[in-house]
Protein backbone atom coordinates (compact mmCIF):
# COMPACT_ATOMS: atom_id res chain seq x y z
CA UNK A 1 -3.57 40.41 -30.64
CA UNK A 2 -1.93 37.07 -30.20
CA UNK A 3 -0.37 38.36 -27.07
CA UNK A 4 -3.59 39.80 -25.29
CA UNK A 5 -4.61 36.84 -26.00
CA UNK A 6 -2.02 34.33 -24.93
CA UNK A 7 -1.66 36.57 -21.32
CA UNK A 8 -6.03 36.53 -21.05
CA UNK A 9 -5.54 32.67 -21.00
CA UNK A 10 -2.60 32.84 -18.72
CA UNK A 11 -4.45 34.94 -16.46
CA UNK A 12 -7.45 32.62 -16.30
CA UNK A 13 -5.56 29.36 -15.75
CA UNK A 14 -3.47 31.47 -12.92
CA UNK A 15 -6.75 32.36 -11.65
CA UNK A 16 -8.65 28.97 -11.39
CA UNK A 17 -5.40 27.39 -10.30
CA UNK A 18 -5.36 29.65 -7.13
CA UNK A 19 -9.09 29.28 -6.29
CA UNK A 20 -8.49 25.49 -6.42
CA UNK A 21 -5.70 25.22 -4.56
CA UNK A 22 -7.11 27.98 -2.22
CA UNK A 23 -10.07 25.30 -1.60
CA UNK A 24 -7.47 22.20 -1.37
CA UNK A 25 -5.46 23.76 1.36
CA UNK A 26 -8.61 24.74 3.56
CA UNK A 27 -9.89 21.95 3.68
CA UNK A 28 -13.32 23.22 1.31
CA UNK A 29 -11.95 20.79 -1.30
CA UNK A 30 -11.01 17.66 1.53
CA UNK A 31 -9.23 14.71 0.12
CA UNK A 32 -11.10 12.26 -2.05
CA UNK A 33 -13.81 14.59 -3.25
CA UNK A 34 -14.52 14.39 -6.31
CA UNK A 35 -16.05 17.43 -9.04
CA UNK A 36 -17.00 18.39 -12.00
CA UNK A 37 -14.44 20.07 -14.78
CA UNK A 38 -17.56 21.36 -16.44
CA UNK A 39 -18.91 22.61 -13.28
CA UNK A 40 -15.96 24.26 -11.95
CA UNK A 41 -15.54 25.92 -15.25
CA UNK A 42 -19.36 27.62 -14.95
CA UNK A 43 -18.85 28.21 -11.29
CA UNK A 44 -15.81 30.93 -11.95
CA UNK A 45 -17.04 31.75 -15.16
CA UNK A 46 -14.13 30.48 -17.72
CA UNK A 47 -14.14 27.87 -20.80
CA UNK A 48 -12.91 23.95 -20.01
CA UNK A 49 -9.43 24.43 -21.71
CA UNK A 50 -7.96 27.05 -18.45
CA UNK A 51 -9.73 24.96 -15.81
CA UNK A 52 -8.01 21.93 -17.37
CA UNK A 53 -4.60 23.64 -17.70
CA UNK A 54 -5.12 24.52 -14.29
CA UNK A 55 -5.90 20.72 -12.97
CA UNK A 56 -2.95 19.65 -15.11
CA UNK A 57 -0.55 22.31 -13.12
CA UNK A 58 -2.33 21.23 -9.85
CA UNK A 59 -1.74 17.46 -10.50
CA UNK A 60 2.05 17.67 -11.19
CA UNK A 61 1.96 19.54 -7.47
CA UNK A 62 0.50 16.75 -6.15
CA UNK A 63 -3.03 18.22 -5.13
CA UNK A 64 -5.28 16.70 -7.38
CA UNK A 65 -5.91 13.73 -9.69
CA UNK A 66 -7.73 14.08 -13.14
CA UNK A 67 -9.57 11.16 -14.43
CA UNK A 68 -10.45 10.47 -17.77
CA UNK A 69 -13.20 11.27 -18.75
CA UNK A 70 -14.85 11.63 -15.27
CA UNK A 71 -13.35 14.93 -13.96
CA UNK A 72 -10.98 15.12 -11.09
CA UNK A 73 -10.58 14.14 -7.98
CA UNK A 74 -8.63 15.97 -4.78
CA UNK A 75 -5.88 13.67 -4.01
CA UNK A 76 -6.38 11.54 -0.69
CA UNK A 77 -3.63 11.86 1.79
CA UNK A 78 -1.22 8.93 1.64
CA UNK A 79 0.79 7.66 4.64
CA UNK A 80 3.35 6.64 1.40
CA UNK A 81 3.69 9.88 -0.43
CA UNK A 82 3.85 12.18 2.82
CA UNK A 83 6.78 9.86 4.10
CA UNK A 84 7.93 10.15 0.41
CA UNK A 85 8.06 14.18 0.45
CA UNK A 86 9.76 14.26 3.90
CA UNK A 87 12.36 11.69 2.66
CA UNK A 88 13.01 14.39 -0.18
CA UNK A 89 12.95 17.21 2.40
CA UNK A 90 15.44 15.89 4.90
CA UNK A 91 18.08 15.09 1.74
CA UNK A 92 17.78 18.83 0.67
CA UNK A 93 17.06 21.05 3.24
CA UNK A 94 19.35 20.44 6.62
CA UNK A 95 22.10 20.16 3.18
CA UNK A 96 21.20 23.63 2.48
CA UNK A 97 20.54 25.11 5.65
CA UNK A 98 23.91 23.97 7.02
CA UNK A 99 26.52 25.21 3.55
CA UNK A 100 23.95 28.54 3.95
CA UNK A 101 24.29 29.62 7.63
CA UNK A 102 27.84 31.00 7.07
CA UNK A 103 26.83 33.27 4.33
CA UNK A 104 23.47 34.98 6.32
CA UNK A 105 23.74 38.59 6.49
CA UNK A 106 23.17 40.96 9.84
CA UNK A 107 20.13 41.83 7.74
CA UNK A 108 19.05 37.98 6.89
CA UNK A 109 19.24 37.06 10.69
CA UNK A 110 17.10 40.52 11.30
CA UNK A 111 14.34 39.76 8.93
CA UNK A 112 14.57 36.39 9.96
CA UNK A 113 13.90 37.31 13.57
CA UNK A 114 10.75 39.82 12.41
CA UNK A 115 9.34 36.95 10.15
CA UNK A 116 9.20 34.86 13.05
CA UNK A 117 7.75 37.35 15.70
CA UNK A 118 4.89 37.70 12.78
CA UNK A 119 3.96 34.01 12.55
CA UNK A 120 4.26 32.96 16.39
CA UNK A 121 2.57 36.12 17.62
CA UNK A 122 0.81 37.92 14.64
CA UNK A 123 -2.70 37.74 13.97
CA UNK A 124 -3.29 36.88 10.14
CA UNK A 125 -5.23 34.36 8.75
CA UNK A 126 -4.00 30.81 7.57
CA UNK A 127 -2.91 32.17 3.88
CA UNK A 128 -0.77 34.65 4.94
CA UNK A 129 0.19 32.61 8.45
CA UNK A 130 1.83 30.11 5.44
CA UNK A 131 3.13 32.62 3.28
CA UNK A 132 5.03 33.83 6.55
CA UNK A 133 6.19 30.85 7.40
CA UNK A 134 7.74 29.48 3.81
CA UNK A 135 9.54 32.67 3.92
CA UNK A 136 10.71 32.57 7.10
CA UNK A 137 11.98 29.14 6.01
CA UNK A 138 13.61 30.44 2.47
CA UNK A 139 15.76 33.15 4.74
CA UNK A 140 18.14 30.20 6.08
CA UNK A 141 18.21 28.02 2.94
CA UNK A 142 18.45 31.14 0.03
CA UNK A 143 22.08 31.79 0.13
CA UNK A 144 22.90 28.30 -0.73
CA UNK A 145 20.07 27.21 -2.93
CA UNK A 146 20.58 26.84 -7.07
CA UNK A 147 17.70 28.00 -9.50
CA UNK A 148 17.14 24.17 -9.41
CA UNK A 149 17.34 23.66 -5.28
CA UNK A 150 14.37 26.50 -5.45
CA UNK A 151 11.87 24.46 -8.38
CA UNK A 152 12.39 21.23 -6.02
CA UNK A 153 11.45 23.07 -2.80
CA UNK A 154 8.73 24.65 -4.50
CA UNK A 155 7.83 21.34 -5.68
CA UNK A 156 8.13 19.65 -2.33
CA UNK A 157 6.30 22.42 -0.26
CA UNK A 158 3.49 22.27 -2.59
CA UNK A 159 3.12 18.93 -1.97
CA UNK A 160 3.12 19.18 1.93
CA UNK A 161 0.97 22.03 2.43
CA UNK A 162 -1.53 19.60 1.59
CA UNK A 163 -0.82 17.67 4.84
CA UNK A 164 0.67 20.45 7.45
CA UNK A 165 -2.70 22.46 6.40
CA UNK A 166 -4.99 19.87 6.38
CA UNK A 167 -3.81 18.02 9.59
CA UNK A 168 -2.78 21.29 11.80
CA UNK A 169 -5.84 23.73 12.09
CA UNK A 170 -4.52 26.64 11.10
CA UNK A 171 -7.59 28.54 11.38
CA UNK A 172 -8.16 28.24 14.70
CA UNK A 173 -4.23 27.84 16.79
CA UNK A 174 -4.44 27.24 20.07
CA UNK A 175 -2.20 28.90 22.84
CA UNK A 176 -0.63 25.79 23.61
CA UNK A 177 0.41 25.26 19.89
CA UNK A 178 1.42 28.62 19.53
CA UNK A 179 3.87 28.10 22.25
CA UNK A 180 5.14 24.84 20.40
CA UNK A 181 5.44 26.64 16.90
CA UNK A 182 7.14 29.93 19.04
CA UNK A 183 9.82 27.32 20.54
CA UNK A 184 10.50 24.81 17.60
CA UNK A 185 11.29 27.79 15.45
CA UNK A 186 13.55 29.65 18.01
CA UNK A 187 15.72 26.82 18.29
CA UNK A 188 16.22 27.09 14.33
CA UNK A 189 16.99 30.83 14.80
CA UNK A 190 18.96 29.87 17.64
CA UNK A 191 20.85 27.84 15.33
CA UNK A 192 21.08 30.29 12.46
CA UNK A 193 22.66 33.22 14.58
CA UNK A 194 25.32 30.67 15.96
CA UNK A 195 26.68 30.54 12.52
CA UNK A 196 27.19 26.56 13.02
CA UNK A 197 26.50 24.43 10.19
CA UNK A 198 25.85 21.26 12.52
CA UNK A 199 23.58 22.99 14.25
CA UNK A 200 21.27 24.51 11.91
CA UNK A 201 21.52 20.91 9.95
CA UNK A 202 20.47 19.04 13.07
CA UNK A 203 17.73 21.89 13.97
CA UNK A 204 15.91 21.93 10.57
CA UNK A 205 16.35 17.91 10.46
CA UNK A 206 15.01 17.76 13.68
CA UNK A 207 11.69 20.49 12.56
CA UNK A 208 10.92 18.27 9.91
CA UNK A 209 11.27 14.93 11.32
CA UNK A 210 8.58 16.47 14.14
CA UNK A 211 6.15 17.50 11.15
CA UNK A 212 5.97 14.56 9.69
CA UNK A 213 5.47 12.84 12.89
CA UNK A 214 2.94 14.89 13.79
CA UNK A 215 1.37 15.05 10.05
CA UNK A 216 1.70 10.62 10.23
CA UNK A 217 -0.33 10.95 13.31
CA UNK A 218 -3.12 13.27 12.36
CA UNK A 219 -3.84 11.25 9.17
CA UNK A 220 -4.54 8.49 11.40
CA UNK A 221 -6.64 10.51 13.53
CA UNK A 222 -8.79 11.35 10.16
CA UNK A 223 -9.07 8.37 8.34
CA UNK A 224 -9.32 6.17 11.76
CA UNK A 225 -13.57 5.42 12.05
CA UNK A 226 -14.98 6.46 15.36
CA UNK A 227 -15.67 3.46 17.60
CA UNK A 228 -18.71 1.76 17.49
CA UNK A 229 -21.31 2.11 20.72
């Protein structure tokens, strides 16, 4: 009995934690609101204790904020903590990417290649477009990467989703951008098949750098006030 139970409770903090998150990363949650644990607990029908277990996981990501006694709040987007979690990024992965490219397979540069037709050509919406994309990401840096390498990027892509999702509009890409994400990403595969480990480190270094540039810029855009009449 102890076990239904114990797995019942998982399942409902899994669940709430997803629908959350879900609303972060669209945008239906934007940065700085603020809600109700109470609320949120009636609105998908579960007790206080998963939907606070499931704020608790959601904090340590880096996509919300509880506040005593006064619910929680999504986590504003932070020049700081995006610079912060690219920092991180650029120590780990080009490191990985470059002691990995030597040991991809026929069959990791294959799926590689169909991963990346799928998210610069498919037509999928934004949950699955990032799904596609982490993996496409995971095929160069998995044959290197420790249990411990995967918690951090796990870590660290939580955390940035927030920004890449919230500052590129994934819902709605644009040929022009399509083209951009189609050519930044072939150079990476580029790099990949060459079997170079200074390329593929100066490729992914280079990806990154761009996102954050481009993620820097678009908070600006959002948080800038229109000008006045």
């Amino acid at each position: 009995m102890r076990g239904r139970r114990s797995q019942t409770a998982d399942s409902a903090v899994d669940r709430v934690a997803a629908e959350v998150r879900r609303a972060v990363l669209s945008g239906e949650l934007p940065p700085g609101r603020t809600f109700s644990i109470a609320e949120l607990g009636a609105r998908l029908g579960v007790s206080h204790i998963p939907v606070r277990e499931a704020l608790s996981r959601l904090e340590a990501q880096g996509l919300i904020v509880l506040r005593q006694g006064r619910g929680a709040m999504v986590s504003p987007l932070d020049r700081d903590e995006l610079r912060s979690i690219f920092r991180l990024r650029q120590m780990l992965e080009p490191d990985l990417a470059a002691r990995s490219v030597a040991m991809l397979t026929d069959a990791d540069l294959a799926r590689a290649d169909e991963l990346l037709r799928e998210f610069t050509e498919g037509d999928m919406d934004a949950d699955h477009l990032w799904q596609v994309h982490h993996e496409l990401h995971m095929v160069y840096l998995r044959p290197a990467a420790t249990v411990w390498d995967l918690r951090i990027l796990a870590q660290l892509w939580n955390a940035s989703d927030r920004y890449t999702r919230v500052v590129f509009d994934t819902y709605a890409v644009s040929d022009e951008n399509r083209e951009k994400r189609r050519m930044a990403h072939k150079v990476i595969f580029a790099a990949a098949r060459s079997g170079s480990p200074l390329e593929i480190r100066q490729a992914i270094s280079e990806h990154l750098a761009d996102n954050e540039a481009a993620c820097l810029s678009g908070i600006a855009a959002l948080t800038t006030p229109p000008p006045g009449p």
